[in-house]
Protein backbone atom coordinates (compact mmCIF):
# COMPACT_ATOMS: atom_id res chain seq x y z
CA UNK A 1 21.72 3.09 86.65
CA UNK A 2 25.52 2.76 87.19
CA UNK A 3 25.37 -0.15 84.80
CA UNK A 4 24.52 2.25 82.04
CA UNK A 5 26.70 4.94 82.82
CA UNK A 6 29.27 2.75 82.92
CA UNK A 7 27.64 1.45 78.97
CA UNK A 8 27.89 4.79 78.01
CA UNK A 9 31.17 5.41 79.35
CA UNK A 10 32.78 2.57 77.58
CA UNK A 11 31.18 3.05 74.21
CA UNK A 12 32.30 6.75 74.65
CA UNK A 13 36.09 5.05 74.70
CA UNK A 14 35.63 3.26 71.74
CA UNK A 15 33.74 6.07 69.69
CA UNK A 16 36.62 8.97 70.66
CA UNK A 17 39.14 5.61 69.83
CA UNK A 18 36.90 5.11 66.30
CA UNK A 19 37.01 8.85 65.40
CA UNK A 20 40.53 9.01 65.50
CA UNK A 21 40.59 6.19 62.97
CA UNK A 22 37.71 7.86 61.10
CA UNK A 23 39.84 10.78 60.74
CA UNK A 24 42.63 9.34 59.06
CA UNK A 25 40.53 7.98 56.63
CA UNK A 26 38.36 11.66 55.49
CA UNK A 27 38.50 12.47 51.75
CA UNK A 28 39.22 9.19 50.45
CA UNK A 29 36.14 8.65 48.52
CA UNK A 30 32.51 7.26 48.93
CA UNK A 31 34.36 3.85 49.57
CA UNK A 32 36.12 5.69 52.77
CA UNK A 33 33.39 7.28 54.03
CA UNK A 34 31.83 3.32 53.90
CA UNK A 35 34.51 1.53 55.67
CA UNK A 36 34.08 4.91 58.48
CA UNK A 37 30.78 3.71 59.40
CA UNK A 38 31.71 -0.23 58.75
CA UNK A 39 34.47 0.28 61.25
CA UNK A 40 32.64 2.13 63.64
CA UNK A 41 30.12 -0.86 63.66
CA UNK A 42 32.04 -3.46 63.86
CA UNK A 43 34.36 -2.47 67.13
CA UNK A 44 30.81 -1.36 68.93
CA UNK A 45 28.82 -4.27 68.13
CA UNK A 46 26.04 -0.90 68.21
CA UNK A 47 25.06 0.09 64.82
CA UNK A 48 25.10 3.57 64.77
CA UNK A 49 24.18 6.53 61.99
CA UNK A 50 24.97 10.17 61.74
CA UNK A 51 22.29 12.69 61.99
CA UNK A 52 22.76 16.52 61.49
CA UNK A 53 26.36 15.68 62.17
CA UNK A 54 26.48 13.75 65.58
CA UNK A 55 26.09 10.25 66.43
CA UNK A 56 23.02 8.51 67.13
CA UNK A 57 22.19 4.64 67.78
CA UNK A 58 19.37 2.88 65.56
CA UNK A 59 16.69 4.53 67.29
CA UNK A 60 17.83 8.02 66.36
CA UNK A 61 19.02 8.58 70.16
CA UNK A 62 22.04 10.81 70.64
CA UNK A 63 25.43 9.50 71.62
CA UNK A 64 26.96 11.40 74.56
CA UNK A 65 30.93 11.24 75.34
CA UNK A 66 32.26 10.89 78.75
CA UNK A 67 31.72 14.79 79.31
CA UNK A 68 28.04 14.12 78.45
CA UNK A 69 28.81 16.42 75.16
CA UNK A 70 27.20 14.63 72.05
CA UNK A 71 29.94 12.64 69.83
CA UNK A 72 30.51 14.53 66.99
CA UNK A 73 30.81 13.14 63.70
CA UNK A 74 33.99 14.28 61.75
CA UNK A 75 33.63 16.96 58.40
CA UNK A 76 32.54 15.27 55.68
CA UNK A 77 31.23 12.83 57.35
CA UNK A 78 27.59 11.75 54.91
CA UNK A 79 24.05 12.02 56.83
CA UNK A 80 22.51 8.69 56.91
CA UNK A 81 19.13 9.80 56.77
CA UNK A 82 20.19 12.08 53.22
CA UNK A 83 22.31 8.95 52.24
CA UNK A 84 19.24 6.72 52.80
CA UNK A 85 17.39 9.30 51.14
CA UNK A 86 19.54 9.03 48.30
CA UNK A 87 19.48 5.41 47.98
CA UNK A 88 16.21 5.05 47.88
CA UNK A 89 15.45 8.10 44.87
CA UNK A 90 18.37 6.77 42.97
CA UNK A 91 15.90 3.12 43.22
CA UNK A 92 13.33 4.47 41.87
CA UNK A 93 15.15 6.35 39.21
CA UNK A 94 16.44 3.10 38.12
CA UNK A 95 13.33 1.51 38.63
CA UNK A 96 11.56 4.63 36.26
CA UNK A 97 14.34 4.36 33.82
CA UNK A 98 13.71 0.92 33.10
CA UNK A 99 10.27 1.06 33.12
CA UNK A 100 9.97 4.26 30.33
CA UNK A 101 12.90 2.39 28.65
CA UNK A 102 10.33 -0.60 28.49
CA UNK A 103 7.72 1.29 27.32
CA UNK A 104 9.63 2.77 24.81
CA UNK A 105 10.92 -0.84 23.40
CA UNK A 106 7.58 -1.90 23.14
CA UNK A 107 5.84 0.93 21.81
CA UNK A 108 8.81 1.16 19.25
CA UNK A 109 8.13 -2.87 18.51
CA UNK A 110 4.32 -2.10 18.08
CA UNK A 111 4.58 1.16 15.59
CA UNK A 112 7.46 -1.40 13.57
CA UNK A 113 5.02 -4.31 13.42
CA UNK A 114 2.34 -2.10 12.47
CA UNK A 115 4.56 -0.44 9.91
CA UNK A 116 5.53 -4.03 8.75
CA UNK A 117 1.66 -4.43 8.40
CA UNK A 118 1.03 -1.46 6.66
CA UNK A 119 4.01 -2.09 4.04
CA UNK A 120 2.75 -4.97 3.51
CA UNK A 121 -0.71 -4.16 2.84
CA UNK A 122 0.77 -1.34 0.81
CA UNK A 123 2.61 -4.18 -1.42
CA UNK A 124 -0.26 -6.14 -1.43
CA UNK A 125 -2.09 -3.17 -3.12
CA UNK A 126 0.66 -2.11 -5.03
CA UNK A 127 1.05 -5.68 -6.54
CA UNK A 128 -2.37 -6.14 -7.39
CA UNK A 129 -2.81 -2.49 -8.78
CA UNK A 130 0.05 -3.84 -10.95
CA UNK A 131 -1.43 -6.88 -11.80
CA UNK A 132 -4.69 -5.14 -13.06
CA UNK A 133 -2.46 -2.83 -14.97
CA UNK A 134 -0.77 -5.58 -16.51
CA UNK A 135 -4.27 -7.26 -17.68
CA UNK A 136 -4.69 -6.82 -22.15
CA UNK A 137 -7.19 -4.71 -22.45
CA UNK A 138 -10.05 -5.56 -24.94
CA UNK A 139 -9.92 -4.49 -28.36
CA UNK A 140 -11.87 -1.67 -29.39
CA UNK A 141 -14.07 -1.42 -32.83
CA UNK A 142 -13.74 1.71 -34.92
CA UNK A 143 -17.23 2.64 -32.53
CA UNK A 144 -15.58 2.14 -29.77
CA UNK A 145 -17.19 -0.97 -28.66
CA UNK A 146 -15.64 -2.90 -26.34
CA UNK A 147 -17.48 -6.37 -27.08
CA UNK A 148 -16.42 -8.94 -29.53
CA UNK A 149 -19.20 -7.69 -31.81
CA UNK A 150 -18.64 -6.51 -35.12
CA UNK A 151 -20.97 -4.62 -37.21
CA UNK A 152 -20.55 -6.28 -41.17
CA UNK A 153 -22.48 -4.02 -44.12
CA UNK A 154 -25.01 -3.41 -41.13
CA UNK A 155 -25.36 -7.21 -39.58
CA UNK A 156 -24.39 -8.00 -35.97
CA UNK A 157 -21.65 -10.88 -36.04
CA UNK A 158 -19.07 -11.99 -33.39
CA UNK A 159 -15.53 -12.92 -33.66
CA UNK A 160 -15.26 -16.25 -35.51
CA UNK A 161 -18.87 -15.96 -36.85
CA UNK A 162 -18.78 -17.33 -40.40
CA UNK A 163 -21.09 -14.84 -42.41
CA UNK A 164 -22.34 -15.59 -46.08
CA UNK A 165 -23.18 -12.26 -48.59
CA UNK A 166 -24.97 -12.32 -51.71
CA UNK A 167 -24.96 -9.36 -54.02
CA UNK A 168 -28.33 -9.49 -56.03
CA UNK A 169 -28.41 -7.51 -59.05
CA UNK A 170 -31.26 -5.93 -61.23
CA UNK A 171 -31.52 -4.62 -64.88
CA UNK A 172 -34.27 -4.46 -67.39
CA UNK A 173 -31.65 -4.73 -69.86
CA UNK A 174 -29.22 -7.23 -71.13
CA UNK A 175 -25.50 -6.66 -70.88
CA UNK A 176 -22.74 -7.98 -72.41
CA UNK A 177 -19.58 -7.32 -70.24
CA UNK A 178 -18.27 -6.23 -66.46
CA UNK A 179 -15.64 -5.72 -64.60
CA UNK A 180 -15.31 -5.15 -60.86
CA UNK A 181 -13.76 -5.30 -57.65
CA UNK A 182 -14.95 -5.91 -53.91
CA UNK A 183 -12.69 -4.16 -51.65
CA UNK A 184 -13.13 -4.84 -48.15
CA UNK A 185 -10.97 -4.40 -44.68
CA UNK A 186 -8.81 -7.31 -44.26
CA UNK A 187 -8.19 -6.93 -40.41
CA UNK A 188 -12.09 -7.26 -39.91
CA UNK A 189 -13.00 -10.10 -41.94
CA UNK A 190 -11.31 -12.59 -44.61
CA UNK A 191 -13.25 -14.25 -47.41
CA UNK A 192 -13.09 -17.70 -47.31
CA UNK A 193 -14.82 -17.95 -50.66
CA UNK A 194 -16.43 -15.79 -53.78
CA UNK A 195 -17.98 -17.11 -56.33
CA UNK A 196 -20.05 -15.55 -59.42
CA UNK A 197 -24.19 -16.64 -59.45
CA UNK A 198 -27.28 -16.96 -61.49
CA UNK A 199 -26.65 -15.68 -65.19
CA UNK A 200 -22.98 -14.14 -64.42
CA UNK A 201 -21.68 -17.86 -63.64
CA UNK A 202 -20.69 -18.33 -67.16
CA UNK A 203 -18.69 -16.78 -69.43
CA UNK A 204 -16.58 -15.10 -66.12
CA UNK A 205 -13.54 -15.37 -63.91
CA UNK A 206 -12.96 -14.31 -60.16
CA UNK A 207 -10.06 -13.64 -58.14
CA UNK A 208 -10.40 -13.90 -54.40
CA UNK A 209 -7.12 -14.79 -53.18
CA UNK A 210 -5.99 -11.15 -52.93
CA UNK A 211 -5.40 -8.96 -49.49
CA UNK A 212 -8.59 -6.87 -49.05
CA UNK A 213 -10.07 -7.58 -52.35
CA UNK A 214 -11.89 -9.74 -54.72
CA UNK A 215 -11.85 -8.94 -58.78
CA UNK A 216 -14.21 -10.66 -61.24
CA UNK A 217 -15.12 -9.80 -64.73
CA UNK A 218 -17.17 -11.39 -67.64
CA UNK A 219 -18.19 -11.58 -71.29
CA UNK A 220 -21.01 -12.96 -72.59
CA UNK A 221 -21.99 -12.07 -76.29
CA UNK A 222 -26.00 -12.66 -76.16
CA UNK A 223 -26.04 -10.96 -72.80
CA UNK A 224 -26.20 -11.46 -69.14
CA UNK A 225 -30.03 -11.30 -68.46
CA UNK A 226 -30.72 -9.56 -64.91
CA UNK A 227 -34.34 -8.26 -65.83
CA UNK A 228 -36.53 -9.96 -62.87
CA UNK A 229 -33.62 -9.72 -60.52
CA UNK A 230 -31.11 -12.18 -58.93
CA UNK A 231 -27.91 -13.40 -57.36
CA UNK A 232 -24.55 -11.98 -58.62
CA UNK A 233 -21.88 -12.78 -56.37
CA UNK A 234 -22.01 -14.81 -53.19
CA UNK A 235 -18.96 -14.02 -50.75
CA UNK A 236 -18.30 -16.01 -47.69
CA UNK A 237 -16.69 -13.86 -44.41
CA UNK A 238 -14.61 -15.15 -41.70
CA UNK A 239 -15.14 -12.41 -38.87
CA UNK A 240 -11.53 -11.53 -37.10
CA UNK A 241 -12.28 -8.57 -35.20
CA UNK A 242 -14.81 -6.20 -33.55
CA UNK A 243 -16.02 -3.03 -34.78
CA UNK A 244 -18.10 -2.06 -37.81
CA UNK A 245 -16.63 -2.61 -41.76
CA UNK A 246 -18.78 -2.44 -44.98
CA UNK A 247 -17.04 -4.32 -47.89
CA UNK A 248 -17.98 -2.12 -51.33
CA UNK A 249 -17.97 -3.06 -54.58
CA UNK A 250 -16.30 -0.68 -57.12
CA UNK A 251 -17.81 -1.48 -60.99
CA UNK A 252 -15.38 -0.52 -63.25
CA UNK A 253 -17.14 -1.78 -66.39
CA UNK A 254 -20.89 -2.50 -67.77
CA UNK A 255 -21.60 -2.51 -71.31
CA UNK A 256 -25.53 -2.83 -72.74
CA UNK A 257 -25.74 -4.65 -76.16
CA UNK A 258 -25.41 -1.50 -78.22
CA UNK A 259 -22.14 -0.72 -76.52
CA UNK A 260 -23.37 2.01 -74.17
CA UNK A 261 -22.21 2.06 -70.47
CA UNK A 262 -24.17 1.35 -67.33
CA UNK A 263 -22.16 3.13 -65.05
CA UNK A 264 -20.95 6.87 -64.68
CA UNK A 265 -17.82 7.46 -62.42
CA UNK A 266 -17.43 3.81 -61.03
CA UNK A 267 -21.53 3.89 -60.03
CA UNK A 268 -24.10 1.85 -62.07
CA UNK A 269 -26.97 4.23 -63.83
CA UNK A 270 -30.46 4.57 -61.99
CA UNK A 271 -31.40 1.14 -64.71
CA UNK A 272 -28.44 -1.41 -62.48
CA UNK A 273 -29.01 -1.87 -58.88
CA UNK A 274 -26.64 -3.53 -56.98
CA UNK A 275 -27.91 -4.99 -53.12
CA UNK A 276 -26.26 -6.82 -50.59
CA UNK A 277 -27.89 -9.79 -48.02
CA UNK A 278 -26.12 -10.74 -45.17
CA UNK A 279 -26.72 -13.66 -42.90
């Protein structure tokens, strides 16, 4: 029992000796109020804390002077247990920080990848909308018809189709002179050829190197004879393009053998029909 009175009594020395040093040192920062405690530590060998502002060893047992009075810390002294308490929030505020700062990076990284992804996607579309806009579009026929069909004088033909026409040509009289012209659409078709047939072969010229038309004509004194019917004119048509055309021939003159005309207004009369036969 003496032994520890005579403890206390010595570590009472060095405490009242400590607080006079611990004094000096008040106010000078969080660094001070360290090298207080530090000090305090080191000359006891007895690590002691500050509770409700007196001394305590480890154990939270007060420290009693030489009167028996508990040592008294000095103002401003910091409470270890709101110090520790301290510490340890300001941890895991750090800690927290870090991890919502974390978080944060990565969602951030995730919404820019997938905004990456979407962009790109977008371009993708983007670039092939373009490349679909970019496409020729098929050419269209005076119907409207998309197709490389093209409707000739009522015949169904195709781009590059080579299609052959003969005019036939019936009258139960003779006559002795015509003159005409084929007009047809030169963006549709081309002739390749024209020549006169049959009775109208002689006697005749024809013209078919001419944009959109072909021009023949013909005299023959005893008569072109056209009473049982037969071929005219054979044209030969390179199809170039879709849509419907109907090449038309326009007769400008027909003379009978008494000198009277076979056709009214460009037309022939009811007595000179004029048909076409495509294939």
């Amino acid at each position: 029992m003496m032994k520890k009175k005579r403890f206390n009594a010595t570590f009472a020395a060095v405490i009242a000796a400590s607080l006079a040093a611990v004094s000096l040192m008040a106010g000078c920062g969080a660094g001070g109020e360290d090298a207080k405690e530090t000090r305090v530590v080191s000359e006891t060998q007895v690590v002691t804390r500050v509770v409700n502002g007196v001394f305590t060893d480890e154990d939270g047992n007060i420290l009693k002077g030489a009167d028996g009075q508990p040592l008294t810390a000095p103002s401003g002294t910091p409470d270890s247990n709101e110090k520790e308490k301290s510490e340890k929030e300001g941890s895991k505020t750090s800690d927290g920080k870090t991890d919502a700062g974390s978080e944060e990076k990565d969602e951030k990284d995730e919404k820019s990848e997938s905004g990456k992804s979407d962009s790109g996607d977008s371009k993708s579309d983007a670039s092939s909308k373009s490349s679909e806009s970019k496409k020729t579009p098929e050419k269209k026929g005076d119907d409207g018809d998309s197709s490389n069909n093209l409707k000739l004088g009522g015949k169904e033909c195709e781009v590059g189709d080579t299609v052959i026409c003969t005019y036939y040509v019936t009258c139960p009289t003779k006559f002795i002179n015509f003159q005409a012209t084929l007009n047809y659409d030169s963006d549709k078709v081309n002739v390749e050829d024209a020549e006169l047939s049959g009775s109208a072969s002689s006697g005749s010229v024809i013209n078919y190197d001419l944009d959109g038309k072909v021009k023949f004509n013909g005299i023959k004194l005893n008569g072109y004879n056209y009473a049982k019917g037969g071929a005219f004119l054979t044209v030969t048509y390179k199809v170039l393009d879709s849509g419907s055309t109907d090449p038309k021939i326009t007769w400008e003159i027909v003379t009978d053998a008494s000198n009277n005309a076979m056709i009214v207004n460009g037309e022939p009369i009811s007595d000179f029909k004029v048909e076409a036969e495509y294939e």
